[in-house]
C-alpha atoms as a PDB file:
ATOM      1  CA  UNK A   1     -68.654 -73.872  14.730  1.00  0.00           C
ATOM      2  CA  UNK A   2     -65.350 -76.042  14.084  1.00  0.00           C
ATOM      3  CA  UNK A   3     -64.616 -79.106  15.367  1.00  0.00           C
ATOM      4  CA  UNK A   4     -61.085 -79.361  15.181  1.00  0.00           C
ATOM      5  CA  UNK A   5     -59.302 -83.088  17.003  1.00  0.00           C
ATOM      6  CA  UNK A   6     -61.804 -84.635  14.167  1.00  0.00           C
ATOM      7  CA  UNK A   7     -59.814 -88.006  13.042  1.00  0.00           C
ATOM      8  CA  UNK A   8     -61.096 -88.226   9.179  1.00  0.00           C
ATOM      9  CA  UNK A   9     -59.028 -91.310   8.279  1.00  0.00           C
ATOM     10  CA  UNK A  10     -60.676 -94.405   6.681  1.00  0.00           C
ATOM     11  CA  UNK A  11     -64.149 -94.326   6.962  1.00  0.00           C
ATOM     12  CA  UNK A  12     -63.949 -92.026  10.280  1.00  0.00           C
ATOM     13  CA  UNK A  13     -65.094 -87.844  10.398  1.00  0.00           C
ATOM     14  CA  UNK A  14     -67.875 -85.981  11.452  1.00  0.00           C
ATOM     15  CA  UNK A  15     -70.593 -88.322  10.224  1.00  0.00           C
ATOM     16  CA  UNK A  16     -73.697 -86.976  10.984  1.00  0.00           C
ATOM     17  CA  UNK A  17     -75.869 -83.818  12.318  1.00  0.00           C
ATOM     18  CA  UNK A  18     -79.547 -83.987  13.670  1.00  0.00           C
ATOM     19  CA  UNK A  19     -81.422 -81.304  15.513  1.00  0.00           C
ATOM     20  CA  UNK A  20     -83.316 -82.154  19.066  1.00  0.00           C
ATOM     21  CA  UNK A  21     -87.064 -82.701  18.788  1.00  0.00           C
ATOM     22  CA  UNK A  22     -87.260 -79.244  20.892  1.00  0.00           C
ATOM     23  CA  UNK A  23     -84.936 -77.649  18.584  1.00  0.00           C
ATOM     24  CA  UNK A  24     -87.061 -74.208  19.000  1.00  0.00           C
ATOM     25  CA  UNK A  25     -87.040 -74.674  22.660  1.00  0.00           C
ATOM     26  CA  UNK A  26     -84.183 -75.847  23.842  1.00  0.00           C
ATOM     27  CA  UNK A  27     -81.315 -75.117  21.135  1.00  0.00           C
ATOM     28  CA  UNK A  28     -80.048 -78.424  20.955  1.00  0.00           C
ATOM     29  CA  UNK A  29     -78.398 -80.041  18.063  1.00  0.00           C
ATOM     30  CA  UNK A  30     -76.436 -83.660  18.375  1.00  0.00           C
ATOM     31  CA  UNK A  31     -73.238 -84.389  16.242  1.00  0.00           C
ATOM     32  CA  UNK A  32     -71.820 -88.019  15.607  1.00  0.00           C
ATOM     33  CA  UNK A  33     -67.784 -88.000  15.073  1.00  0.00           C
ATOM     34  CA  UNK A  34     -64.673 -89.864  16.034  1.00  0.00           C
ATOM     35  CA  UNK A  35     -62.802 -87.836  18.155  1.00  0.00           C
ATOM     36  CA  UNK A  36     -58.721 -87.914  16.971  1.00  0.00           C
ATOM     37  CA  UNK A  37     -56.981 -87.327  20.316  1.00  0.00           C
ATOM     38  CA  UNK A  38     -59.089 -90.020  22.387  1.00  0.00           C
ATOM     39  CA  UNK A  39     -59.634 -92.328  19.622  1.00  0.00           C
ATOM     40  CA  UNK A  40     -63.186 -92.297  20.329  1.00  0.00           C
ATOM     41  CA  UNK A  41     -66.980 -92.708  17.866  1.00  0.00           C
ATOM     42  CA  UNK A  42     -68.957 -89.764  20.060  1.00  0.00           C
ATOM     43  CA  UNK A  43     -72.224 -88.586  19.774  1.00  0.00           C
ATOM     44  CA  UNK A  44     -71.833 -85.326  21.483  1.00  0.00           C
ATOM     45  CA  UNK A  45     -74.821 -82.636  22.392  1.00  0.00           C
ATOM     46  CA  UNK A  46     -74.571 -78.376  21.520  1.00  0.00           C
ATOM     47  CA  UNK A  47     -76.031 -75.627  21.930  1.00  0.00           C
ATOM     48  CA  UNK A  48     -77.397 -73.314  19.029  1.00  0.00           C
ATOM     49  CA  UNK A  49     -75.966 -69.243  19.835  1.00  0.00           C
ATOM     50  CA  UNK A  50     -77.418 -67.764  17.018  1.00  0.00           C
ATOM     51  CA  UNK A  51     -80.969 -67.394  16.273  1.00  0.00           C
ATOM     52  CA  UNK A  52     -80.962 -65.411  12.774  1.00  0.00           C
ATOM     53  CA  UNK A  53     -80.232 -68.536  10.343  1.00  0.00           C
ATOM     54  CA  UNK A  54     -78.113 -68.295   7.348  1.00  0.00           C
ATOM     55  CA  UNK A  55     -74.222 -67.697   7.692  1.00  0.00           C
ATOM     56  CA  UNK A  56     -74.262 -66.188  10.785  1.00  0.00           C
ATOM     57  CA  UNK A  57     -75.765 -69.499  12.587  1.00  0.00           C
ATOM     58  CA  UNK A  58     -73.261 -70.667  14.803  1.00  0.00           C
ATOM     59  CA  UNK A  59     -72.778 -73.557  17.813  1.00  0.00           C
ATOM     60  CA  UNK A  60     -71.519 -73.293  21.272  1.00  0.00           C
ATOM     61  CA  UNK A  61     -68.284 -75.300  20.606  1.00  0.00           C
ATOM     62  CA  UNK A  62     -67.539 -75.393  24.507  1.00  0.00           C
ATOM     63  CA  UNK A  63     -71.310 -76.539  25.365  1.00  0.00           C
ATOM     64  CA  UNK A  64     -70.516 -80.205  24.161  1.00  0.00           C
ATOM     65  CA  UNK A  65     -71.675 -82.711  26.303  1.00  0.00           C
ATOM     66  CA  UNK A  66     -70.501 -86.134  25.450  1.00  0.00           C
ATOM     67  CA  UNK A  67     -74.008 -88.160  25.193  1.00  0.00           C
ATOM     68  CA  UNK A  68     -72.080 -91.535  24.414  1.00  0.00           C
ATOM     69  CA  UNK A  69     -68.508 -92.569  22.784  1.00  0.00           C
ATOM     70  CA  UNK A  70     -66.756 -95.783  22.011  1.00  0.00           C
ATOM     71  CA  UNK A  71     -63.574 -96.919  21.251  1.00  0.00           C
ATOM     72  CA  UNK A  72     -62.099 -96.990  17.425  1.00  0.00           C
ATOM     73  CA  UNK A  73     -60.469 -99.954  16.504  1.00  0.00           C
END
């Protein structure tokens, strides 16, 4: 999965990557970035599509679900 409207300037990117609690459940996984065309810090939820591991693991890029987000300054 890419993430493309990352803003990477300063101190700013994808900054971190956890998996859910449930992860074998549910297929959740949580990503903290700022988000270039809103300006925003967002902690956003997806969904894991592939189940084999390895290269072929992939995210649902159009499963995000904003959790929380804040402005840049």
């Amino acid at each position: 999965m890419v993430i493309t409207d990352v803003n990477s300037n300063d101190e700013r990117g994808l900054l971190d990557v956890t998996l859910d609690p449930d992860f074998e459940n549910n297929n959740y996984f949580y990503v903290y970035y700022v988000h270039a065309s809103s300006n925003t810090a967002r902690v956003s939820r997806f969904e894991h599509d592939e189940k084999t591991g390895g290269t072929t693991s992939r995210g649902k890029l159009n499963s995000e679900q904003i959790i929380w987000s804040d402005n840049v300054t």
